[in-house]
Protein backbone atom coordinates (compact mmCIF):
# COMPACT_ATOMS: atom_id res chain seq x y z
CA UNK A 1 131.99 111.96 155.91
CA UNK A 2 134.76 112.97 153.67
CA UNK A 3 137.60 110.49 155.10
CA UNK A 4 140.43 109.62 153.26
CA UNK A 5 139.25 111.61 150.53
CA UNK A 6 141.88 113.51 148.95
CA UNK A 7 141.84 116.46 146.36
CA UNK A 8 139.33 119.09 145.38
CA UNK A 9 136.80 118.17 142.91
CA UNK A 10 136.34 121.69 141.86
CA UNK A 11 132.91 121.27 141.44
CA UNK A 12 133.21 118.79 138.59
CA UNK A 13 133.06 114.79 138.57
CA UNK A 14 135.97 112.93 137.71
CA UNK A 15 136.04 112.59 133.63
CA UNK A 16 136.04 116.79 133.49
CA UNK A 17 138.54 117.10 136.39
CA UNK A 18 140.58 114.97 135.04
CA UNK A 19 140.22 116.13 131.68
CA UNK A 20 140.97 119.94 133.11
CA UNK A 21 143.98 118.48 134.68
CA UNK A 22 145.51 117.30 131.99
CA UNK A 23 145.05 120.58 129.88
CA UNK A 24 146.41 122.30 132.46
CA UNK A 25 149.25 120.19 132.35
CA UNK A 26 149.94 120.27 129.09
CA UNK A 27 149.84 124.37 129.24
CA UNK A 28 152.02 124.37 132.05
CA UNK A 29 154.50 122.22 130.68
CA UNK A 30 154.80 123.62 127.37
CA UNK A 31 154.81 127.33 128.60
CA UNK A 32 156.68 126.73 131.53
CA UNK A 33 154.40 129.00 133.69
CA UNK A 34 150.49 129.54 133.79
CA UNK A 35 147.99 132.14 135.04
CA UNK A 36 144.96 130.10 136.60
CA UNK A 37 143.09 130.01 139.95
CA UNK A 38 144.52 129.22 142.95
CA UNK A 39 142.29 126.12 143.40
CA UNK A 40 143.16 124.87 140.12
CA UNK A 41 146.74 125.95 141.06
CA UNK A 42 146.66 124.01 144.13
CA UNK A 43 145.09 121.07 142.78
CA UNK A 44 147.78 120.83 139.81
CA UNK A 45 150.87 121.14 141.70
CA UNK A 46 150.89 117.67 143.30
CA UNK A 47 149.87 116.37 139.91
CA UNK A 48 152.84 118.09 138.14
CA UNK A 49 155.38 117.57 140.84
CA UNK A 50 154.97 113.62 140.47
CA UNK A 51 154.91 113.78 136.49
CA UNK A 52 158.36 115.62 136.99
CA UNK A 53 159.72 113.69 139.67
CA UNK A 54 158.83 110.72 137.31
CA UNK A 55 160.63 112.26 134.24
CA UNK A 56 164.08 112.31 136.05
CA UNK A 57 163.96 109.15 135.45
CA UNK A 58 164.52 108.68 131.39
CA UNK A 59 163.55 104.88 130.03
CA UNK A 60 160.79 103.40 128.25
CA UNK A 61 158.64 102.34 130.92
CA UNK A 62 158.52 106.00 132.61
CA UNK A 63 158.02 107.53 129.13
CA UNK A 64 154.76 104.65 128.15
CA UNK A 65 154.03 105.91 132.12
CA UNK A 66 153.62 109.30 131.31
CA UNK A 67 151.94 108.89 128.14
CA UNK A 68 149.44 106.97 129.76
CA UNK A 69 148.44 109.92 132.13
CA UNK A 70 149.24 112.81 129.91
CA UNK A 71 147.97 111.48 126.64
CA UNK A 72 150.44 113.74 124.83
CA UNK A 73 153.40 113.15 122.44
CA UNK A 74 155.30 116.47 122.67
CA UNK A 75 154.35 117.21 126.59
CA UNK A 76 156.04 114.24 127.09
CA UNK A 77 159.05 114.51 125.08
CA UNK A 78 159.57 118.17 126.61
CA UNK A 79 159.37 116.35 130.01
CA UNK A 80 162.13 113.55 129.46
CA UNK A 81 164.29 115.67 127.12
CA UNK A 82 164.60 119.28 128.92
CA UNK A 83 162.56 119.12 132.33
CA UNK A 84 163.15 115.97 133.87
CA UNK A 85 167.38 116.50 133.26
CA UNK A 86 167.03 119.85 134.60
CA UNK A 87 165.77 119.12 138.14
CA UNK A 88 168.29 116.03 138.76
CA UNK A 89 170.01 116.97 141.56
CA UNK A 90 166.83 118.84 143.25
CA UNK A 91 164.94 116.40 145.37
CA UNK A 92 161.45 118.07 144.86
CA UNK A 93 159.29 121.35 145.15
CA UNK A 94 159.58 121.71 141.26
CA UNK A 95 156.57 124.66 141.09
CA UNK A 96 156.19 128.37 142.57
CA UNK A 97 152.71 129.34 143.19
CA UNK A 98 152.35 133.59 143.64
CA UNK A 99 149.05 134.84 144.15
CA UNK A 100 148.41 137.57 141.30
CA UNK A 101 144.83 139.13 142.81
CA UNK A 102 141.29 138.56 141.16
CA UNK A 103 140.13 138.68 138.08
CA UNK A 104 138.28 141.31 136.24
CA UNK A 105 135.04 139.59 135.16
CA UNK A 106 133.64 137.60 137.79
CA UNK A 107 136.63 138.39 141.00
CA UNK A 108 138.12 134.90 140.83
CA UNK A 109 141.52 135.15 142.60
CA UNK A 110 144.08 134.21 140.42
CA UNK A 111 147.91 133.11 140.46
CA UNK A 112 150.56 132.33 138.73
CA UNK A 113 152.48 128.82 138.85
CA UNK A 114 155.70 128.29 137.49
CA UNK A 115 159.16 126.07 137.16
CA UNK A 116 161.61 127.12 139.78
């Protein structure tokens, strides 16, 4: 039984998902917006939202926090410099997700996800 089981393992085990995750994190926070799968889409968001959400909050500890799960200097600094101060006042749903239709080679449906 898959009780109190959350997220989709994408049919990886952990050290690639969460190695794929944190590309895809980096990507989307240094372009802003992404083209990907939905399931990797959907998987991210609640993964992004909480690194933002985080990042409002600018001190040490929350920067050593998010260097510990993003394992990147400049993701980081974009975070607590430009995103984080940008999304003050907003109490959450940081990321769009719009469906962009499959993908030539193997029919993957794809989407975009973005900053609001």
């Amino acid at each position: 039984m898959r009780h109190q089981k959350k997220g989709k393992t994408l049919g990886r085990t952990a050290a690639p998902r969460k190695a794929l995750f944190r590309s895809l994190v980096i990507s989307f926070v240094e372009h802003g917006r992404i083209k990907t799968t939905i399931s990797k889409a959907k998987a991210m968001r609640p993964i992004v939202e909480k690194l933002i959400s985080m990042s409002r909050k600018n001190d040490l500890a929350t920067r050593r926090l998010l260097l510990s799960r993003v394992h990147h200097g400049a993701t980081v600094d974009k975070l607590l410099a430009v995103i984080g101060p940008r999304y003050m006042e907003r109490p959450g749903g940081y990321t769009r997700i719009m469906k962009v239709g499959p993908r030539p080679g193997d029919g993957a449906e794809e989407a975009i996800i973005e900053l609001v």
